[in-house]
N, C-alpha and C. Protein backbone atom coordinates (compact mmCIF):
# COMPACT_ATOMS: atom_id res chain seq x y z
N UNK A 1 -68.90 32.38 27.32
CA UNK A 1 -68.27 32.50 26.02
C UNK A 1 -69.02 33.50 25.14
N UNK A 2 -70.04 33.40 25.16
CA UNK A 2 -71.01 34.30 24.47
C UNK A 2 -71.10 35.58 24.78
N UNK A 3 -71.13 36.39 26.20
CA UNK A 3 -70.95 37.78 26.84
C UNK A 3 -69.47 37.79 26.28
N UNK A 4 -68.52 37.31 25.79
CA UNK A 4 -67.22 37.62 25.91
C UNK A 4 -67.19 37.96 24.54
N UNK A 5 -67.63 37.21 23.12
CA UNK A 5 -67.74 37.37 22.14
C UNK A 5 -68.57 38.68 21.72
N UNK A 6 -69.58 38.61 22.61
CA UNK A 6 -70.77 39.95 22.28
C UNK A 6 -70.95 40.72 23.67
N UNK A 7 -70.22 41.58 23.90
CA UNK A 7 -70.60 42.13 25.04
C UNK A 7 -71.77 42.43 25.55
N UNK A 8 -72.56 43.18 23.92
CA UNK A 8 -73.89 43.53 24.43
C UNK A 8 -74.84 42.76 24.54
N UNK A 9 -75.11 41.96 24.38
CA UNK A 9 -75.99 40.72 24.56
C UNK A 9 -76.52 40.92 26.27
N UNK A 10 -75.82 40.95 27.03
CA UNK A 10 -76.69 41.41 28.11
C UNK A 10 -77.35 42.16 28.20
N UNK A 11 -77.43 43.66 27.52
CA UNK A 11 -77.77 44.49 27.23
C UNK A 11 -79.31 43.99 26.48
N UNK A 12 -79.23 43.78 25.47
CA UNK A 12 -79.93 43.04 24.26
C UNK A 12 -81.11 42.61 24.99
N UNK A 13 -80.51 41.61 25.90
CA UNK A 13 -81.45 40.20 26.53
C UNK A 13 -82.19 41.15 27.42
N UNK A 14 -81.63 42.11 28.22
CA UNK A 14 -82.23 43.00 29.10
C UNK A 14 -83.96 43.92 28.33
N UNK A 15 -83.06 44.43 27.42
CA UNK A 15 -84.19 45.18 26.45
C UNK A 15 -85.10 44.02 25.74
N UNK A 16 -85.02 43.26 25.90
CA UNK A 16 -86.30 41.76 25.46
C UNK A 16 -87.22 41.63 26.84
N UNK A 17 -86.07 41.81 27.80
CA UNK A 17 -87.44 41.53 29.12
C UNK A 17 -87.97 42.39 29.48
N UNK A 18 -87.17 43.93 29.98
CA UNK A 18 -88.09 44.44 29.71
C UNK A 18 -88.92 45.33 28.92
N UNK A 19 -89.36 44.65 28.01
CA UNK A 19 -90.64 44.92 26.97
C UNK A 19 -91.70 44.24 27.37
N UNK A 20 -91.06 43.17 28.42
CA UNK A 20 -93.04 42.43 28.87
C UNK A 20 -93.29 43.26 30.27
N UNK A 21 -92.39 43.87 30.80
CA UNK A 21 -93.21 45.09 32.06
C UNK A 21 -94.30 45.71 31.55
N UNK A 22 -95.36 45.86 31.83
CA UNK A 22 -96.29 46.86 31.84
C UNK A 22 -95.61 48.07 31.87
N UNK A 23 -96.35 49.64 31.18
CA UNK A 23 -96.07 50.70 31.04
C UNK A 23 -96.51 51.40 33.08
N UNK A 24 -95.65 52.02 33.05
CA UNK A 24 -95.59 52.47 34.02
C UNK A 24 -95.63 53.93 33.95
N UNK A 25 -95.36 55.06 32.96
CA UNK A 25 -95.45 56.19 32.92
C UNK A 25 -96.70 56.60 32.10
N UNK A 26 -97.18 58.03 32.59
CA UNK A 26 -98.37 58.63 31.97
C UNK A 26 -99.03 58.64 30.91
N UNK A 27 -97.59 58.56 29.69
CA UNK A 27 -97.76 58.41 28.59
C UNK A 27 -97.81 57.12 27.82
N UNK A 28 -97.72 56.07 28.63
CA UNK A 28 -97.97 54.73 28.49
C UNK A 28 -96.45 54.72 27.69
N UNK A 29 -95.67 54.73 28.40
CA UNK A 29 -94.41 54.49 28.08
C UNK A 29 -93.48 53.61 29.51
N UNK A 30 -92.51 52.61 29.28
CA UNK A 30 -92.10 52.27 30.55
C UNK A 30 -90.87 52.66 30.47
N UNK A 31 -90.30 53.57 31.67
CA UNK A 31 -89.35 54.32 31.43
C UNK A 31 -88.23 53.70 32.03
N UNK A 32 -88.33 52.06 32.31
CA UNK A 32 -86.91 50.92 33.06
C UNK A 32 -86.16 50.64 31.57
N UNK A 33 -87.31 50.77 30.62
CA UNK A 33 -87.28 50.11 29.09
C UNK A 33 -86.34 50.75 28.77
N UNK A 34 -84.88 50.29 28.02
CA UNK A 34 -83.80 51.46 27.54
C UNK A 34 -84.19 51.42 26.50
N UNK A 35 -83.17 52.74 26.03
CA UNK A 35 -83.77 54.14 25.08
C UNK A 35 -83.18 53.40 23.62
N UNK A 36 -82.79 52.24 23.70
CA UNK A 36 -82.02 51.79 22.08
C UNK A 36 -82.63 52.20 20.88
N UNK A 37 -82.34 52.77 19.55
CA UNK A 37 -83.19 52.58 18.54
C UNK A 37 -83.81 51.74 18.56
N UNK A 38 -82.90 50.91 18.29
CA UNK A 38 -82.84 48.85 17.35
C UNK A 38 -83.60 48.37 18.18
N UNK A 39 -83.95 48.50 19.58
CA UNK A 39 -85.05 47.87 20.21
C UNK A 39 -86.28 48.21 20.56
N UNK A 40 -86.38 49.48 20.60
CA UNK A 40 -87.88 49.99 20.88
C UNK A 40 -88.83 50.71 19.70
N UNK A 41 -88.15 50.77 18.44
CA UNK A 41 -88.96 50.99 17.34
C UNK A 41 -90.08 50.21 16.97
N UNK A 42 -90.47 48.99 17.23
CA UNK A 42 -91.22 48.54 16.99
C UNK A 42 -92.42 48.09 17.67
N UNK A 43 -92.26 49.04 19.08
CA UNK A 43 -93.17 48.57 19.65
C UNK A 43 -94.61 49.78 20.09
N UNK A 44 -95.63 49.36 19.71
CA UNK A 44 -96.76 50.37 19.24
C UNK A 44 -97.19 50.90 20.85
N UNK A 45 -97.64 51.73 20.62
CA UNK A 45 -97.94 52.88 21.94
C UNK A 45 -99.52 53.16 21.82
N UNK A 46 -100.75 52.48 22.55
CA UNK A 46 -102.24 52.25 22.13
C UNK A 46 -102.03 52.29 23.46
N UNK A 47 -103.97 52.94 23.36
CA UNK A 47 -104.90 53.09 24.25
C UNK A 47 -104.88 51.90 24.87
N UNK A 48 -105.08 50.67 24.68
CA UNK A 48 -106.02 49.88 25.12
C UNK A 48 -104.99 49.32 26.30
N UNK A 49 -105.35 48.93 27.09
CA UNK A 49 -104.72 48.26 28.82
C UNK A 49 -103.90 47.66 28.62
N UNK A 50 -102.98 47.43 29.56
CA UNK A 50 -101.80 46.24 29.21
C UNK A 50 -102.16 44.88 29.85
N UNK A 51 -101.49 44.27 29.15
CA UNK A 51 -102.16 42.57 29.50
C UNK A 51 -100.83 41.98 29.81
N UNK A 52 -100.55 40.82 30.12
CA UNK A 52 -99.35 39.87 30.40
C UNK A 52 -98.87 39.58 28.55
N UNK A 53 -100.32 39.41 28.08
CA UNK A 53 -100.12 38.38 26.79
C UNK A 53 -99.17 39.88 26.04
N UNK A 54 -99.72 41.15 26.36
CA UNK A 54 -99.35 42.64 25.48
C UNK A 54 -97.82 42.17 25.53
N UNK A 55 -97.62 42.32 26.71
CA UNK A 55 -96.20 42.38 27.18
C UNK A 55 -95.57 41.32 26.09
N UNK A 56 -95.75 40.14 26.26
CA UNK A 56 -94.97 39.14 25.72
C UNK A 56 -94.76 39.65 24.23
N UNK A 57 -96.11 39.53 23.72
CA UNK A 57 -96.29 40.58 21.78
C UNK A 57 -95.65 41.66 22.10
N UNK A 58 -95.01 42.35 23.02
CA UNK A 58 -94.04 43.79 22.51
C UNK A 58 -92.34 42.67 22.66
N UNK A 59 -91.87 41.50 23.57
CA UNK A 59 -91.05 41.08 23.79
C UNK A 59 -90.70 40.48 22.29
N UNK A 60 -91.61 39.69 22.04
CA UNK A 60 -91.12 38.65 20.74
C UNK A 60 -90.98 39.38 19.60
N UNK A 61 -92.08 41.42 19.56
CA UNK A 61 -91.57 42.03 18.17
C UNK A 61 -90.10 42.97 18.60
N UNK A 62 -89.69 42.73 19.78
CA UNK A 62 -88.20 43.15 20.10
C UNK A 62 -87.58 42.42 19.63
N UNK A 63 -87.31 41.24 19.98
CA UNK A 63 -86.87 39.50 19.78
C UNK A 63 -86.20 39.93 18.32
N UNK A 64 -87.49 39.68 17.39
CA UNK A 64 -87.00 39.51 15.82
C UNK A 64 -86.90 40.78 15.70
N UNK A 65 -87.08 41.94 15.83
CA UNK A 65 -86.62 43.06 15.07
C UNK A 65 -84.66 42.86 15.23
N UNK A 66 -84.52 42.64 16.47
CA UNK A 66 -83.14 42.68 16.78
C UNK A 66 -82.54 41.27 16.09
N UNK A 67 -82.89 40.39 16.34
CA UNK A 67 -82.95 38.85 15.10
C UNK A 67 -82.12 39.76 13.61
N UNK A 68 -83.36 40.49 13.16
CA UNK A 68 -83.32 40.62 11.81
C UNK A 68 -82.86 41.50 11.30
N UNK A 69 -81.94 42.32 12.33
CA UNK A 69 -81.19 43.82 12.18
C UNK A 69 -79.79 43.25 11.72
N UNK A 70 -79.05 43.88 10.93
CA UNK A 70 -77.80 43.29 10.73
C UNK A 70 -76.53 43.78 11.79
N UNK A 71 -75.56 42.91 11.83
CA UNK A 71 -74.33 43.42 12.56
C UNK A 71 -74.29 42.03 13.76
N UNK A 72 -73.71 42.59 14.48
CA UNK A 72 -73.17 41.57 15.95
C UNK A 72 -74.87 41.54 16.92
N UNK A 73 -75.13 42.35 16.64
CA UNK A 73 -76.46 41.97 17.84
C UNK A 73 -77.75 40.76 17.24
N UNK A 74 -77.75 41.21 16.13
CA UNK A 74 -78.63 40.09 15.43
C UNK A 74 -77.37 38.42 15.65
N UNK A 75 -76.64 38.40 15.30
CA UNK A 75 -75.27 37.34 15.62
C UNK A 75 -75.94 36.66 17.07
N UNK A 76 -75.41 37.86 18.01
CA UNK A 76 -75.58 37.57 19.30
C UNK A 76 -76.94 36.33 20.00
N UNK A 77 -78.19 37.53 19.31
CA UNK A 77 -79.42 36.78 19.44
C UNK A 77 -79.79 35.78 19.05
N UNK A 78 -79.20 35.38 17.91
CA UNK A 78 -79.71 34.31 17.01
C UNK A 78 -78.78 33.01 17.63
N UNK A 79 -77.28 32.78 18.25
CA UNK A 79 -76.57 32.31 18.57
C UNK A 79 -77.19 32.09 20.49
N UNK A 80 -77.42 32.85 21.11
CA UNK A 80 -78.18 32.74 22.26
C UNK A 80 -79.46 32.21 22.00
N UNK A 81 -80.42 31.62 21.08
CA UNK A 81 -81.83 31.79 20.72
C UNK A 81 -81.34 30.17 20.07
N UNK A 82 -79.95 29.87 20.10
CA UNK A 82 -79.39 28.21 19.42
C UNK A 82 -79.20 27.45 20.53
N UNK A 83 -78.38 28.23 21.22
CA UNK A 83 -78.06 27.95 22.61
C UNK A 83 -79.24 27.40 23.93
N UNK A 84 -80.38 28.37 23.77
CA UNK A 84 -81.38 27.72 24.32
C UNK A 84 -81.96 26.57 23.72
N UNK A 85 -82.41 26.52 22.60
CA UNK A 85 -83.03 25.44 21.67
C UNK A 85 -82.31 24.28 22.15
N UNK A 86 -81.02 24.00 21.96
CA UNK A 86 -79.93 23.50 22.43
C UNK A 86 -80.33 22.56 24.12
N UNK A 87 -80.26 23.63 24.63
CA UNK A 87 -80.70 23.43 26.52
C UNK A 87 -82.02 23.09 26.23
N UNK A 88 -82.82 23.26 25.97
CA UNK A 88 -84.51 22.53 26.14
C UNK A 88 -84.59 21.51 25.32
N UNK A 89 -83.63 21.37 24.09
CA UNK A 89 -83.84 19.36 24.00
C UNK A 89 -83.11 18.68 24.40
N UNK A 90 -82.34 19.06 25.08
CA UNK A 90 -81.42 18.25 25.50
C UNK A 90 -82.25 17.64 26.86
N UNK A 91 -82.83 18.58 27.82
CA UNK A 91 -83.99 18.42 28.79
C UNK A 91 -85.24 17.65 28.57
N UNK A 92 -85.35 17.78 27.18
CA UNK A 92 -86.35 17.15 27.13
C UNK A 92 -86.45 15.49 26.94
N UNK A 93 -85.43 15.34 26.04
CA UNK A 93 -84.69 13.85 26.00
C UNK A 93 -84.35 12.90 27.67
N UNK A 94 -83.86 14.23 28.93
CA UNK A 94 -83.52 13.61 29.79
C UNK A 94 -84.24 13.12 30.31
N UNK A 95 -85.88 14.06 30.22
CA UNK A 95 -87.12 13.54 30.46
C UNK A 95 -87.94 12.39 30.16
N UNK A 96 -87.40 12.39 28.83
CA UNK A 96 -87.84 11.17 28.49
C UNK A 96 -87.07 9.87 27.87
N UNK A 97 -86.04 9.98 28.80
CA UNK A 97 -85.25 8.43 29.06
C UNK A 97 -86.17 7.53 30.36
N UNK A 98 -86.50 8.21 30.98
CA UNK A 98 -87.30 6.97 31.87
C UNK A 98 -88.36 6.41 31.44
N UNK A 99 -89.27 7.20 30.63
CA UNK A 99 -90.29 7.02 29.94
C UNK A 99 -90.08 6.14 28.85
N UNK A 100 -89.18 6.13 27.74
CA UNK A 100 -88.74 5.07 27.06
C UNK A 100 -88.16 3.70 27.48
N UNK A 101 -87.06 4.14 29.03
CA UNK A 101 -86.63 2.88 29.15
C UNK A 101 -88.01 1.87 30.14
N UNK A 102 -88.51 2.59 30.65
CA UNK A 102 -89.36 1.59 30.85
C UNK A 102 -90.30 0.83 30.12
N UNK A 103 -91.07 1.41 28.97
CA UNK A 103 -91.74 1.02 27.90
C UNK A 103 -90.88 -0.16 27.06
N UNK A 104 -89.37 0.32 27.24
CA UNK A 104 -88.58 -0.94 26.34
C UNK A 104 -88.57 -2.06 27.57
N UNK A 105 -88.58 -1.85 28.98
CA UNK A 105 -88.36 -2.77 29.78
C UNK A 105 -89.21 -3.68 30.14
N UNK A 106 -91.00 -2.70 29.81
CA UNK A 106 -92.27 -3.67 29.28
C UNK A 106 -92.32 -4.64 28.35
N UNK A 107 -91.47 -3.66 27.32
CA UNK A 107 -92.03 -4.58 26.42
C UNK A 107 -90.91 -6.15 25.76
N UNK A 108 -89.89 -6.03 26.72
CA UNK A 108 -88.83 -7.15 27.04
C UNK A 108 -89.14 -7.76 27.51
N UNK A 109 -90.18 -7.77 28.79
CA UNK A 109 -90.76 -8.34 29.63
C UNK A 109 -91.67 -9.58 29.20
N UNK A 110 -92.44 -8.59 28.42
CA UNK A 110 -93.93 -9.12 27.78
C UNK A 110 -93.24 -10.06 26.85
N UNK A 111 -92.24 -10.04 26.00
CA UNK A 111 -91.74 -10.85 25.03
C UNK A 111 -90.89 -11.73 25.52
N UNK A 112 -90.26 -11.94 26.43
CA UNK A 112 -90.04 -12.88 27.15
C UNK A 112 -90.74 -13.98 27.93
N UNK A 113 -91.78 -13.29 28.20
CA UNK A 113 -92.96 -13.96 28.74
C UNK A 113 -93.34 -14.39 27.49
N UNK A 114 -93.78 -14.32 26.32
CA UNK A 114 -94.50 -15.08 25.45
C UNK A 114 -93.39 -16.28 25.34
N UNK A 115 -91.60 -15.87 25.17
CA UNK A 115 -91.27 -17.11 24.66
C UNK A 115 -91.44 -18.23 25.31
N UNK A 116 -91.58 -17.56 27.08
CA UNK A 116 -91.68 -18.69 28.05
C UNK A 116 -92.45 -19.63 27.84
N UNK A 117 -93.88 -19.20 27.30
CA UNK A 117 -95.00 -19.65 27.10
C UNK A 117 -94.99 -20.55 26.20
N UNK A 118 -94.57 -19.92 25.06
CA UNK A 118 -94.15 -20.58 23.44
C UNK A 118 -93.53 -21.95 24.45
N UNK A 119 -91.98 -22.17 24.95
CA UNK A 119 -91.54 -23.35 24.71
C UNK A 119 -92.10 -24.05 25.80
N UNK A 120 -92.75 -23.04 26.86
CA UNK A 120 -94.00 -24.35 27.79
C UNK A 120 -94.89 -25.01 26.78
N UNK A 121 -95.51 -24.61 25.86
CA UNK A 121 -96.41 -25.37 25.41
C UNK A 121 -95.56 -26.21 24.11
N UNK A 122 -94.88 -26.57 24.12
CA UNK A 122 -93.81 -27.32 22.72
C UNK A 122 -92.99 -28.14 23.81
N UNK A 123 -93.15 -28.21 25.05
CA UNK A 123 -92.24 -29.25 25.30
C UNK A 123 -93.58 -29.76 26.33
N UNK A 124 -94.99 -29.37 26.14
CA UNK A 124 -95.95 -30.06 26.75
C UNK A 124 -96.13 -31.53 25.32
């Protein structure tokens, strides 16, 4: 539903990932990276080595620059960026239904057991 509404959003999502590739050309430029304004303006061009963590800090100042640009692509991102939020609590809840229901099934247990106790000792 979302590629259909925003075509470019694949596009978009593409130019977010890769910004965490390492630079691959001479000039410490990675040339898989497309040429968009709106996405590669913000990302600084330094001496110093590339790291995993670099990568991610050039991904997330792609992320919000495009977030905070106006028109359909900021739309796009921010609506895909709901959509996940969306999918990881919903996961996370599923995760922790066993974890709750057993803690409630302890503690039904345990309170049942006291009443047992309670009317063993009242009809001693």
């Amino acid at each position: 539903m979302l590629m259909k509404r925003y075509p470019r959003l694949p596009t978009l999502l593409w130019g977010i990932a890769t910004a965490t590739d390492p630079p691959t050309g001479n000039d410490g430029t990675n040339p898989k990276q497309p040429k968009f304004p709106k996405l590669n303006n913000g990302i600084k061009k330094s001496k110093e080595p590339w790291t995993q963590e670099k990568g991610v800090q050039n991904a997330v100042q792609v992320l919000r620059e495009t977030r905070n640009s106006p028109g359909d692509d900021s739309d796009a991102i921010r609506e895909f960026c709901e959509l996940v939020r969306l999918f990881k609590s919903r996961k996370e809840e599923e995760a922790a239904a066993p974890v709750f229901r057993k803690k409630f099934a302890k503690e039904s247990a345990d309170a049942i057991g006291e009443l047992l106790r309670s009317e063993k000792s009242k009809a001693l």
